[in-house]
PDB file of N, CA and C in Angstrom:
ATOM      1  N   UNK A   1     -24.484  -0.774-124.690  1.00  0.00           N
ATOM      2  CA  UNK A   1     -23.161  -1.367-124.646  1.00  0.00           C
ATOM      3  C   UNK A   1     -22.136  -0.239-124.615  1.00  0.00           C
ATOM      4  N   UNK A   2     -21.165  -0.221-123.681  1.00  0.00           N
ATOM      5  CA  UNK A   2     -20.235   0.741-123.805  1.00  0.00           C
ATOM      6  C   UNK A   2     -19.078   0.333-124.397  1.00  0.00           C
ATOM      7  N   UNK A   3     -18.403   0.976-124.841  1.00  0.00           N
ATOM      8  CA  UNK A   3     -17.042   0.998-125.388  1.00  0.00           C
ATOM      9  C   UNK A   3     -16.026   1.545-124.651  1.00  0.00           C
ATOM     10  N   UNK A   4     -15.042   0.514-124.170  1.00  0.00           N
ATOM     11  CA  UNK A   4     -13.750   1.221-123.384  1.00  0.00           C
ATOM     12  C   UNK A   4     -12.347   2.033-124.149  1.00  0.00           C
ATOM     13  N   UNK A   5     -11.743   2.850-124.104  1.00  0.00           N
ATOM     14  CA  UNK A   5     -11.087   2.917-125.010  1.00  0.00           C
ATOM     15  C   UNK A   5      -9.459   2.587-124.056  1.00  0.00           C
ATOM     16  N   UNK A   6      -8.473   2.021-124.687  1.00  0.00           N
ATOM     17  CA  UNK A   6      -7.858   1.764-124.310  1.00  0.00           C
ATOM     18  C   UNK A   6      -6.686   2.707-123.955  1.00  0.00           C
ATOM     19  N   UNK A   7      -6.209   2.734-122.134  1.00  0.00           N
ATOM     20  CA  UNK A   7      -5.565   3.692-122.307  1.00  0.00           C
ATOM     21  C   UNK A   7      -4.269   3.887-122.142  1.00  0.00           C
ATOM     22  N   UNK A   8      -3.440   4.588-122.360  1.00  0.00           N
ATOM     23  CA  UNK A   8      -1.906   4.670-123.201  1.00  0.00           C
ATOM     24  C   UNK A   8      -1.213   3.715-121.701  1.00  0.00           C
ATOM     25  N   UNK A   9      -0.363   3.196-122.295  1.00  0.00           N
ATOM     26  CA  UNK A   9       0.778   2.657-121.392  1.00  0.00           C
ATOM     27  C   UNK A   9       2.001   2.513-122.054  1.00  0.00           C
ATOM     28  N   UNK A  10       3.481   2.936-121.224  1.00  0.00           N
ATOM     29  CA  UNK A  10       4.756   3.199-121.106  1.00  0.00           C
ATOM     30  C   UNK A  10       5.464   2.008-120.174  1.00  0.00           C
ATOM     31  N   UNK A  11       6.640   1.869-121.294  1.00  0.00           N
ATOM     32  CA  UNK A  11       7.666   0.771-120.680  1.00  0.00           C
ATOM     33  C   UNK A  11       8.581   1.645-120.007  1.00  0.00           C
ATOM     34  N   UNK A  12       8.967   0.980-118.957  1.00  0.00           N
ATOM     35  CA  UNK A  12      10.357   1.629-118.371  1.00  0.00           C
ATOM     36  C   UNK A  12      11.476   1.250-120.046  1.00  0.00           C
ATOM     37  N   UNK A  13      12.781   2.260-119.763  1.00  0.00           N
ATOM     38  CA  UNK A  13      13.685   1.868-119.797  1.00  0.00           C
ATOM     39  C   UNK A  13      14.461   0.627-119.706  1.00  0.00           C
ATOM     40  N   UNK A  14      14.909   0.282-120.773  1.00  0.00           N
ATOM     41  CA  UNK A  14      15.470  -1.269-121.406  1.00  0.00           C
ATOM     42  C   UNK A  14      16.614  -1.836-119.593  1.00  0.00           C
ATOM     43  N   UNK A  15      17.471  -0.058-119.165  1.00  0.00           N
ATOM     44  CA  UNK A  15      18.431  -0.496-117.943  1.00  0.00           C
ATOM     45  C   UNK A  15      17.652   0.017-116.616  1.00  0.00           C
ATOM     46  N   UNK A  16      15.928  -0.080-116.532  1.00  0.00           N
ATOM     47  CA  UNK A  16      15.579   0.275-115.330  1.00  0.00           C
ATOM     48  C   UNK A  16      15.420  -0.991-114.789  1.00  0.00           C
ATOM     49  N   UNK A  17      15.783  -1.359-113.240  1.00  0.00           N
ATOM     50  CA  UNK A  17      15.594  -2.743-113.207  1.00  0.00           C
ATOM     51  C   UNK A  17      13.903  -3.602-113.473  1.00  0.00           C
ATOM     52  N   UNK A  18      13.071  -2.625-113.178  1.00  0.00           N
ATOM     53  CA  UNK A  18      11.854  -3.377-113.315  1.00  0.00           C
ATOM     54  C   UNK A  18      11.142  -3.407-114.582  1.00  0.00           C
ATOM     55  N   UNK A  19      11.857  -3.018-116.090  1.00  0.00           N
ATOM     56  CA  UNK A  19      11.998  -2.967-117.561  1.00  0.00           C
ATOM     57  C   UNK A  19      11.091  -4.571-117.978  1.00  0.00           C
ATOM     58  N   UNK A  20      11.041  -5.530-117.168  1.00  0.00           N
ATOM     59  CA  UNK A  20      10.574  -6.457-117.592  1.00  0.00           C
ATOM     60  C   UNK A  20       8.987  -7.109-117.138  1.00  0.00           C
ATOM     61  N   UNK A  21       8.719  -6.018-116.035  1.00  0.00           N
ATOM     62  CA  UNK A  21       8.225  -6.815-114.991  1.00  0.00           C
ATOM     63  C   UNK A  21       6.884  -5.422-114.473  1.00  0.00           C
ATOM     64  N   UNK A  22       7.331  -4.832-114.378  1.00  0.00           N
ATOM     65  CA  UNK A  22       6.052  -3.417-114.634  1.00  0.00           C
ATOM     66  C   UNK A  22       6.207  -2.055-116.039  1.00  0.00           C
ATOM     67  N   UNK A  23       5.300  -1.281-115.518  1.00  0.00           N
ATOM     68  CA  UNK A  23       4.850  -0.379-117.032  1.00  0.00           C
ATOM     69  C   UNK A  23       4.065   0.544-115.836  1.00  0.00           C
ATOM     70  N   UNK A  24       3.959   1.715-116.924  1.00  0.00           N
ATOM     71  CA  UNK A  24       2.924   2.425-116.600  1.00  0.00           C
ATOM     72  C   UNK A  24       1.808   2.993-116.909  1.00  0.00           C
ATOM     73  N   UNK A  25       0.462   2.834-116.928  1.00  0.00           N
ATOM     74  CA  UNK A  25      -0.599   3.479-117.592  1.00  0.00           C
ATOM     75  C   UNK A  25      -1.129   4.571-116.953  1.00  0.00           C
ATOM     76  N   UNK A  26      -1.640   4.990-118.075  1.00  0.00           N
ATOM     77  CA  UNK A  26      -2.655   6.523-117.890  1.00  0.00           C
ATOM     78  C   UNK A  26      -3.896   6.269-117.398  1.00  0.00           C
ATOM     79  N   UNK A  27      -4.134   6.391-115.997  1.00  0.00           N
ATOM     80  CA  UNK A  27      -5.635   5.934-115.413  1.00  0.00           C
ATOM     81  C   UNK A  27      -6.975   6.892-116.004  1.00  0.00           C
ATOM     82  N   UNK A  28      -7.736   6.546-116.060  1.00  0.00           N
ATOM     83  CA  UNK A  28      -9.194   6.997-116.801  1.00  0.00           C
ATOM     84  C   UNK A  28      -9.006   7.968-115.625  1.00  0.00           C
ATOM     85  N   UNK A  29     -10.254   8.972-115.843  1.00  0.00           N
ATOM     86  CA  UNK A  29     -10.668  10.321-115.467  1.00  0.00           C
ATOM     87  C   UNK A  29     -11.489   9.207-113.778  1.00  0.00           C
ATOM     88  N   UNK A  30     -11.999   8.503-114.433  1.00  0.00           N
ATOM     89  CA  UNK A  30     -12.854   7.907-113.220  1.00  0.00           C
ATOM     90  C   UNK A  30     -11.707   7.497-111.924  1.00  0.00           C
ATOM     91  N   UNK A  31     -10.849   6.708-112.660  1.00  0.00           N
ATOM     92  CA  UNK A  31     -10.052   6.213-111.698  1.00  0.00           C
ATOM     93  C   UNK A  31      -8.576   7.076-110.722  1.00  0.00           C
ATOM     94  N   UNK A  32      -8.742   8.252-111.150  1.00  0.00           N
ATOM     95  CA  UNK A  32      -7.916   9.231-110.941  1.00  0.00           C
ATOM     96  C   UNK A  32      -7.596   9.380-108.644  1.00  0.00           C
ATOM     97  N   UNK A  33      -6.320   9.624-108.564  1.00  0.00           N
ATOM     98  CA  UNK A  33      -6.423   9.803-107.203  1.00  0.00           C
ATOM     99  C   UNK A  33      -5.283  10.754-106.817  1.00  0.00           C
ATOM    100  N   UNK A  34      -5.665  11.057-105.019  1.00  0.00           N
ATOM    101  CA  UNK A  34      -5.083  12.217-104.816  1.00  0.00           C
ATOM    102  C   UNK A  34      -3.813  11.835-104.496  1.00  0.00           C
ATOM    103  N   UNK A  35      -2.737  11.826-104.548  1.00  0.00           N
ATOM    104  CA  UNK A  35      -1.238  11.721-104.217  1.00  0.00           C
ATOM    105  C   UNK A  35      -1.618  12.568-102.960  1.00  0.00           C
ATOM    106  N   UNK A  36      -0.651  11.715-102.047  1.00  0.00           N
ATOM    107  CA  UNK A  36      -0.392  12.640-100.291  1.00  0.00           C
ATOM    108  C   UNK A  36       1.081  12.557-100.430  1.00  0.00           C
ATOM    109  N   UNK A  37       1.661  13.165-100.129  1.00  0.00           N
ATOM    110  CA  UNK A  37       2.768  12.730 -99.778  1.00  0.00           C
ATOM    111  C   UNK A  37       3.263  12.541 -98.633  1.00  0.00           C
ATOM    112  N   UNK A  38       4.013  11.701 -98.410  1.00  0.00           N
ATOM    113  CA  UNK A  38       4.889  10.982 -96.845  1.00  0.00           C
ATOM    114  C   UNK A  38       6.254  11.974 -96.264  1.00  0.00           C
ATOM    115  N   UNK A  39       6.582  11.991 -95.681  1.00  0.00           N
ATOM    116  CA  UNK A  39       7.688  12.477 -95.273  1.00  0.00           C
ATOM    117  C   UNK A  39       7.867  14.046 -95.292  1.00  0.00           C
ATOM    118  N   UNK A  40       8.826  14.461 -94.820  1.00  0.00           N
ATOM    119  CA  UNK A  40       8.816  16.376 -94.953  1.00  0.00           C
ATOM    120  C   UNK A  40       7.823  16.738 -95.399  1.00  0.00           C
ATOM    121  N   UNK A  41       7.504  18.116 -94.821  1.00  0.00           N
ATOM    122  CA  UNK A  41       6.394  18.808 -95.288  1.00  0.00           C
ATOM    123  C   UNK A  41       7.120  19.729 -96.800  1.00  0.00           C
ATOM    124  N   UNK A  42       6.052  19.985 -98.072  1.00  0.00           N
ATOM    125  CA  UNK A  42       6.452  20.617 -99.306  1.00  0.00           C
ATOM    126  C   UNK A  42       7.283  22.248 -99.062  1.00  0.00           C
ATOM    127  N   UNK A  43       8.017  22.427 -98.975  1.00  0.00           N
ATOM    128  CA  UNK A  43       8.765  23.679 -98.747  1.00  0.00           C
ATOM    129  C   UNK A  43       7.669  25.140 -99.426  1.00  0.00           C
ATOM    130  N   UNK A  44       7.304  26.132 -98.934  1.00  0.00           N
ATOM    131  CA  UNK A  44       6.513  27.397 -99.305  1.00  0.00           C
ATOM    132  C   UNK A  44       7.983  28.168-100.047  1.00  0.00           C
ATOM    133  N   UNK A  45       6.954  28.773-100.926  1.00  0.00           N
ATOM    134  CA  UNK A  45       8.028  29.911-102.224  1.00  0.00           C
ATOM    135  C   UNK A  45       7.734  31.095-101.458  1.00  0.00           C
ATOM    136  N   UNK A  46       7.407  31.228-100.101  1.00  0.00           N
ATOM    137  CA  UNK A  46       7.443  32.665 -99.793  1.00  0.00           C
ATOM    138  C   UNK A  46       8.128  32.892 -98.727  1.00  0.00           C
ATOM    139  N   UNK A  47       8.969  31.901 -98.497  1.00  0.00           N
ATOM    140  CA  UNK A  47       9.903  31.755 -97.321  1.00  0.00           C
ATOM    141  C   UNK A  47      11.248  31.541 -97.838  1.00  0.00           C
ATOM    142  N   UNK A  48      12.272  32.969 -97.863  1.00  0.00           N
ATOM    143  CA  UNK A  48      13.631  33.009 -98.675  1.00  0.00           C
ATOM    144  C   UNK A  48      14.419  31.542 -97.683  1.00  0.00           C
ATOM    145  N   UNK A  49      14.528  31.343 -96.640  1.00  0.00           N
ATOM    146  CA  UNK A  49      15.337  30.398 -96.248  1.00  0.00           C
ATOM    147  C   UNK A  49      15.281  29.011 -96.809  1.00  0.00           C
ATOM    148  N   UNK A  50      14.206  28.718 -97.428  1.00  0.00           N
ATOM    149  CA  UNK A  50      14.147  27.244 -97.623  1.00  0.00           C
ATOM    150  C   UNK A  50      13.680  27.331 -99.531  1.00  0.00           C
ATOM    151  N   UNK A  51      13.545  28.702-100.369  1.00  0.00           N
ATOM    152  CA  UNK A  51      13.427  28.742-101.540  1.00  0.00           C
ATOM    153  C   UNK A  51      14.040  28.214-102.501  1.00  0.00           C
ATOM    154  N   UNK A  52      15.598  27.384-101.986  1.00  0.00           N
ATOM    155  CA  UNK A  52      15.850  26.472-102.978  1.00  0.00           C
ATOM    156  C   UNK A  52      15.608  25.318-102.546  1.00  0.00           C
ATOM    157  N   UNK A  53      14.923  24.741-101.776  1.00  0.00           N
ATOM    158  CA  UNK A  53      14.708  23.843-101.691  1.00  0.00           C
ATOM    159  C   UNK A  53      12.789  23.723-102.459  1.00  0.00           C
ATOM    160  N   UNK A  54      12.179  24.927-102.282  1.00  0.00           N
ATOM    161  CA  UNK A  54      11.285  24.787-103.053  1.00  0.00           C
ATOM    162  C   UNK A  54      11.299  24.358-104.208  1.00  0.00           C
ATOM    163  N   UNK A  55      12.272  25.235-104.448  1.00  0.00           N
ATOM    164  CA  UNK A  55      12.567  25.236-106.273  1.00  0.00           C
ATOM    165  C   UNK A  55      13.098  23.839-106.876  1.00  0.00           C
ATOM    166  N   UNK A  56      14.237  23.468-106.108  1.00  0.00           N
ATOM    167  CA  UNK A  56      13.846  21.774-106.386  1.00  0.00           C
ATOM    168  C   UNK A  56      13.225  20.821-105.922  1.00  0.00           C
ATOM    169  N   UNK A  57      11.908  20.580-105.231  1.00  0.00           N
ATOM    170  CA  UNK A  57      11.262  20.235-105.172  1.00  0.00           C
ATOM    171  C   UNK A  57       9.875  20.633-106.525  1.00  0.00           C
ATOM    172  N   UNK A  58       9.594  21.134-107.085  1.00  0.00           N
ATOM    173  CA  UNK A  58       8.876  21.857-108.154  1.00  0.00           C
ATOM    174  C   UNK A  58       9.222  20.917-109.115  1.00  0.00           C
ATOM    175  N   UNK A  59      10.730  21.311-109.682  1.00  0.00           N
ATOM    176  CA  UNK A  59      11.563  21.028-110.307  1.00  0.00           C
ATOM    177  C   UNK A  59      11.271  19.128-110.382  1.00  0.00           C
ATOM    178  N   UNK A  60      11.746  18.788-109.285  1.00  0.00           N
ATOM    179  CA  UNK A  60      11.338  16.986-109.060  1.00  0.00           C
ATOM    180  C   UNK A  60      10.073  16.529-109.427  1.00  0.00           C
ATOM    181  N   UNK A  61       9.090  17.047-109.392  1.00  0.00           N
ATOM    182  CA  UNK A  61       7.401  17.158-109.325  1.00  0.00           C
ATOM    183  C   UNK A  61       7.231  17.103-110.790  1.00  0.00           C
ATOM    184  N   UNK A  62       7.950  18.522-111.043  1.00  0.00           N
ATOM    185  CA  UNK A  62       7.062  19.018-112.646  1.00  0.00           C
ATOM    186  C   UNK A  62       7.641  18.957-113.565  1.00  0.00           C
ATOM    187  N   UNK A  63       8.719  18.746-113.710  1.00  0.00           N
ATOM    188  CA  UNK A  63       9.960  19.098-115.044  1.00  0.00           C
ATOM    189  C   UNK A  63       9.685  17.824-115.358  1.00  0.00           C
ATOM    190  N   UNK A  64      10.121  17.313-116.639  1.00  0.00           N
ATOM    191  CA  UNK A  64      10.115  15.655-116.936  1.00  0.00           C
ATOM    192  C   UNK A  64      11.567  15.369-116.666  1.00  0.00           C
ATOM    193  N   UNK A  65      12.227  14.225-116.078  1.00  0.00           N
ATOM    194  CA  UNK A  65      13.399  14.340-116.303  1.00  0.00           C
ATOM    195  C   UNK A  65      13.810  12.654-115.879  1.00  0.00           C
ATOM    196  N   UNK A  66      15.088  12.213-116.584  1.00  0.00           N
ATOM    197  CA  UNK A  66      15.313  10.738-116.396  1.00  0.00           C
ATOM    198  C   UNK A  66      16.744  10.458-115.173  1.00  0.00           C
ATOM    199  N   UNK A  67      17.547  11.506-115.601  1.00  0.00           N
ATOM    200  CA  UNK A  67      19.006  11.507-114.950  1.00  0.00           C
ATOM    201  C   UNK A  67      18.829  13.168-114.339  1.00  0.00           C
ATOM    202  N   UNK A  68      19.171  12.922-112.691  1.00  0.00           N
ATOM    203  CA  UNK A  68      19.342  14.464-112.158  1.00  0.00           C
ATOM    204  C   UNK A  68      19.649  15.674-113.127  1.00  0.00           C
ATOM    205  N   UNK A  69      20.617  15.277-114.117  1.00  0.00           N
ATOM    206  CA  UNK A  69      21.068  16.554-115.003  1.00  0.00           C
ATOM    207  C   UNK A  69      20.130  17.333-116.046  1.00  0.00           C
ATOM    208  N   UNK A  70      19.260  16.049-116.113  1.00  0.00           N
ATOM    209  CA  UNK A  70      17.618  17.097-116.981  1.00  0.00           C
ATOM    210  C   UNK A  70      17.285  18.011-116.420  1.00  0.00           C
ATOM    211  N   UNK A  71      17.702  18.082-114.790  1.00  0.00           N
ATOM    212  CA  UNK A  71      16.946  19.095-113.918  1.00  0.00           C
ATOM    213  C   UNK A  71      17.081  20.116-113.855  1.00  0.00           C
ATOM    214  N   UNK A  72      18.998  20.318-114.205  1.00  0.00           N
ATOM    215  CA  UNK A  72      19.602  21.598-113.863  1.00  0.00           C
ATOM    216  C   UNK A  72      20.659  21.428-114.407  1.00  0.00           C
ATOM    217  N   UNK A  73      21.660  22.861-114.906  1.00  0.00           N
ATOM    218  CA  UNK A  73      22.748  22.474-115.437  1.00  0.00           C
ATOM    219  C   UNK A  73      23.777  22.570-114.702  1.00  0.00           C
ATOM    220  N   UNK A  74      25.225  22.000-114.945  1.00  0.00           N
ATOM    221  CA  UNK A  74      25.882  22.260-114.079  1.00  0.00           C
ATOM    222  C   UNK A  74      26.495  23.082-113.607  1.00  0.00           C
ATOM    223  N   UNK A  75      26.581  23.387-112.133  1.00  0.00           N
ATOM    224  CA  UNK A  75      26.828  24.655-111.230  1.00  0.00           C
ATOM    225  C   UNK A  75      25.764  25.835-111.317  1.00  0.00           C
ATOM    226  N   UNK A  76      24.345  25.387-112.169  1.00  0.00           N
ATOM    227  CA  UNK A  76      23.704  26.262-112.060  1.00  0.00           C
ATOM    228  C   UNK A  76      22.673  26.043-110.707  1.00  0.00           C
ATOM    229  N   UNK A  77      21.761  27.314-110.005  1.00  0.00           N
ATOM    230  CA  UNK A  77      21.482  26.939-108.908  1.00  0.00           C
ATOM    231  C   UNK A  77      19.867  26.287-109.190  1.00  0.00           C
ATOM    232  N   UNK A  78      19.218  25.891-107.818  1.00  0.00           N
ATOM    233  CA  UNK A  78      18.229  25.200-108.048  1.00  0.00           C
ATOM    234  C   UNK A  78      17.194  26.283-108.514  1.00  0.00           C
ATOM    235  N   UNK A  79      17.392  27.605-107.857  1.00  0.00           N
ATOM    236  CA  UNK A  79      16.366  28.960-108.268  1.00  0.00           C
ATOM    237  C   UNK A  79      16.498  29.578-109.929  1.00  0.00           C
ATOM    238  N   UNK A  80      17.452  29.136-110.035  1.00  0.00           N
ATOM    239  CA  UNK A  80      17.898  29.373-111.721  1.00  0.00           C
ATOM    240  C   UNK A  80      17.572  28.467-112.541  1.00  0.00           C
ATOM    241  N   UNK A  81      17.373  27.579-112.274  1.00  0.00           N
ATOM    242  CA  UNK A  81      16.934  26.267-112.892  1.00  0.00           C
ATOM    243  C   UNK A  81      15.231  26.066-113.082  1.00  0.00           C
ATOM    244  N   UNK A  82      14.860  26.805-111.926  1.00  0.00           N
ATOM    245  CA  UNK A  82      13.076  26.224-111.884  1.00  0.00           C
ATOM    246  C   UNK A  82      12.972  27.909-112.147  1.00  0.00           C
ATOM    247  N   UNK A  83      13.210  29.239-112.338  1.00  0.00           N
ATOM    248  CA  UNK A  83      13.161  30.087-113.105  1.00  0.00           C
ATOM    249  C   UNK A  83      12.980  30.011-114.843  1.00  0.00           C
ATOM    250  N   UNK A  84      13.949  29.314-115.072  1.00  0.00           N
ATOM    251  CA  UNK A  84      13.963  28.763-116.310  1.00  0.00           C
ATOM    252  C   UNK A  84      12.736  27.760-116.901  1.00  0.00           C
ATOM    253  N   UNK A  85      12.871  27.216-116.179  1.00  0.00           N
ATOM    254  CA  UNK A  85      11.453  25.854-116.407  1.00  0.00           C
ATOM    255  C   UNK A  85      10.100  26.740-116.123  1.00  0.00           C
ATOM    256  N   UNK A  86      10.258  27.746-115.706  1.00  0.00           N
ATOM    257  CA  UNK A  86       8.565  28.944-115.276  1.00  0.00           C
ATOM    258  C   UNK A  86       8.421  29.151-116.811  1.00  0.00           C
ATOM    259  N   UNK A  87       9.522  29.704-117.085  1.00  0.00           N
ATOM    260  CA  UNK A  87       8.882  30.321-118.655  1.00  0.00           C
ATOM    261  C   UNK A  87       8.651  29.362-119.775  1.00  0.00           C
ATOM    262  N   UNK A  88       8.891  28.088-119.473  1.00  0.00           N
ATOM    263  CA  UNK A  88       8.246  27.352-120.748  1.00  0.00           C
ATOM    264  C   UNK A  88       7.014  26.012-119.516  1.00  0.00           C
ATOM    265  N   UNK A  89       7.033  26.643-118.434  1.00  0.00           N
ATOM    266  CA  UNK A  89       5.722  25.577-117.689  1.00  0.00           C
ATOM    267  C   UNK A  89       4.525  25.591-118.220  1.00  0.00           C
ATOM    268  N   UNK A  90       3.999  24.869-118.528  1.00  0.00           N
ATOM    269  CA  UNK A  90       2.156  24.526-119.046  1.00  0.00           C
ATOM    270  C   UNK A  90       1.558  24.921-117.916  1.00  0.00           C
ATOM    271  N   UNK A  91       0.429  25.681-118.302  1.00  0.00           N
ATOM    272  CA  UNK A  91      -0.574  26.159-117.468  1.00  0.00           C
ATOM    273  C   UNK A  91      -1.149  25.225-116.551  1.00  0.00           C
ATOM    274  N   UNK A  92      -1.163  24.097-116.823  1.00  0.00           N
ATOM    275  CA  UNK A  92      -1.932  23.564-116.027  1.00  0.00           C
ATOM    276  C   UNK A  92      -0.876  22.938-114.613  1.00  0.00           C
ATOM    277  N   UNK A  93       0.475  22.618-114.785  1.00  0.00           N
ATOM    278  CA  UNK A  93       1.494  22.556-113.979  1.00  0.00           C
ATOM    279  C   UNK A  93       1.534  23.804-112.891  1.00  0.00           C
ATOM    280  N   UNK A  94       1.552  24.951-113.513  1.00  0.00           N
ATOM    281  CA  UNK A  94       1.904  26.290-112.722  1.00  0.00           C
ATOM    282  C   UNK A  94       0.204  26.406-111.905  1.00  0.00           C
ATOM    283  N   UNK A  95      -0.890  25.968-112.417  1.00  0.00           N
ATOM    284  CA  UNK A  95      -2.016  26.000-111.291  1.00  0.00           C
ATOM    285  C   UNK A  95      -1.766  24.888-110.408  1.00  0.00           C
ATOM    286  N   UNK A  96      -0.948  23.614-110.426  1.00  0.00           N
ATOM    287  CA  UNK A  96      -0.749  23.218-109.067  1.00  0.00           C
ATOM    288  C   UNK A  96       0.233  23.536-108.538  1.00  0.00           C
ATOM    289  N   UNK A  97       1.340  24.115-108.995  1.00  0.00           N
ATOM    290  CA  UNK A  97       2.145  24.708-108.098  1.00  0.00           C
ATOM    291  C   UNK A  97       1.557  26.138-107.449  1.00  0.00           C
ATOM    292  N   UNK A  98       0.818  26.843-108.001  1.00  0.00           N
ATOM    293  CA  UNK A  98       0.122  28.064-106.856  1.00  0.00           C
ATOM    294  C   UNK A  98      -0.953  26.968-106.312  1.00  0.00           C
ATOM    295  N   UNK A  99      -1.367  25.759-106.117  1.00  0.00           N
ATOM    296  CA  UNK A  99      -2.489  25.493-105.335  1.00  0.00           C
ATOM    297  C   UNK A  99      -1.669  24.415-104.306  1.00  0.00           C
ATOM    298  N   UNK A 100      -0.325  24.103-104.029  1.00  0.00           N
ATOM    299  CA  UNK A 100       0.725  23.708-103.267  1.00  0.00           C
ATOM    300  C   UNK A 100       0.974  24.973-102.445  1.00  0.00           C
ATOM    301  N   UNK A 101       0.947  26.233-102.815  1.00  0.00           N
ATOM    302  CA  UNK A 101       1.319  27.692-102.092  1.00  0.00           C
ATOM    303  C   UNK A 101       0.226  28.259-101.070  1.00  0.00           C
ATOM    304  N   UNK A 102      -1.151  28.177-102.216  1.00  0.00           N
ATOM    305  CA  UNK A 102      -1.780  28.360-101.184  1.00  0.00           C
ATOM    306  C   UNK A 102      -2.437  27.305-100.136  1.00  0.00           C
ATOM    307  N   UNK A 103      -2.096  26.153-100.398  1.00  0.00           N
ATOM    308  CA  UNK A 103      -2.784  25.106 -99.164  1.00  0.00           C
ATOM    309  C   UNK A 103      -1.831  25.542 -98.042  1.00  0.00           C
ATOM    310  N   UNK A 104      -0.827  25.887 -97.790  1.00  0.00           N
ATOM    311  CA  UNK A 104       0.673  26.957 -97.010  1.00  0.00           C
ATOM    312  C   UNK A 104      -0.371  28.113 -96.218  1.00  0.00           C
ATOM    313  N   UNK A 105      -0.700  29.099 -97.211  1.00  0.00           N
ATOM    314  CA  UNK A 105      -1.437  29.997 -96.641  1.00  0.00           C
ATOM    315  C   UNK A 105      -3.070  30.027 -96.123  1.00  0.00           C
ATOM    316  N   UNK A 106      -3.915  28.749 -96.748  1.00  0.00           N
ATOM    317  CA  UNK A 106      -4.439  28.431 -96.050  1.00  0.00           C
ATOM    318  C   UNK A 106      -4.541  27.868 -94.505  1.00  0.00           C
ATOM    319  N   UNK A 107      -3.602  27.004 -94.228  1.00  0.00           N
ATOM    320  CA  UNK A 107      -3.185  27.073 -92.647  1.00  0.00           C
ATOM    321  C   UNK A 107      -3.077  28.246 -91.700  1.00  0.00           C
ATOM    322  N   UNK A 108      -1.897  28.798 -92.449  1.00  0.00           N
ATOM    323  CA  UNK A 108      -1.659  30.372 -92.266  1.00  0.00           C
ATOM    324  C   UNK A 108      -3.090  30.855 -91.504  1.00  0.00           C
ATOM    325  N   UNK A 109      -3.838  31.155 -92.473  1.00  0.00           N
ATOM    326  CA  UNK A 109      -4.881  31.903 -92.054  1.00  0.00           C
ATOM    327  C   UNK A 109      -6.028  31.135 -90.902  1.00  0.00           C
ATOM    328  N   UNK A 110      -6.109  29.841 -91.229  1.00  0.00           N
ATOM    329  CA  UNK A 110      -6.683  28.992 -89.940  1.00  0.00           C
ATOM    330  C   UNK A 110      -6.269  29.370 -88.670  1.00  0.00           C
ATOM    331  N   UNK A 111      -4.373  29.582 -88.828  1.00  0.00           N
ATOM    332  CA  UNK A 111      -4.136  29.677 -87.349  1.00  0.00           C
ATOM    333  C   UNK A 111      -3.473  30.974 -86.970  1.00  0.00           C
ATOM    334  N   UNK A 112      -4.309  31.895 -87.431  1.00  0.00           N
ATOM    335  CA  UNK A 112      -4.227  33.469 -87.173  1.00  0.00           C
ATOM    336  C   UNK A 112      -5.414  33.283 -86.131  1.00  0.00           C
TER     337      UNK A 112
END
């Protein structure tokens, strides 16, 4: 006989509109899946033209945040902001952000 253990679930916010009507749970190890994402391709940190846009993108991904202003303070830039969030990031955050960098340079090297 197995035993399931039950696993954590979160209410939205009392003023999110769907507060009544969905939640969110923590899927088991089994049930785990890969996020793709749709639209624009993820901006590379080794390309100065588009590095703040990396940086908030990171920032959107990895920081916890409820209102844009968790993200960054004001008039500060998006590279100053996800600078800041490096030195207190959990290890395990900062290995998917270098494994977002190198799936970049993996192509790279395919199409050398």
């Amino acid at each position: 006989m197995s035993v399931t253990k039950k696993r954590p679930r979160f209410e939205f916010l009392a003023s999110h509109p769907q507060h009544t009507t969905h939640l969110i749970k923590v899927r088991s190890p089994q049930q785990r899946l890969v996020v793709v994402p749709v639209g624009p391709s993820i901006p590379r940190r080794d390309k100065p033209e588009v590095y703040e846009r990396y940086c908030r993108c990171m920032l959107l991904f990895f920081k916890p945040w409820r209102i844009p202003s968790d993200l960054r303070k004001p008039s500060q830039s998006w590279s100053a902001a996800f600078e800041e969030f490096k030195a207190t990031c959990p290890d395990d955050k900062c290995h998917l952000m270098n494994n977002m960098q190198l799936h970049h340079e993996c192509r790279d090297s395919r199409d050398d």
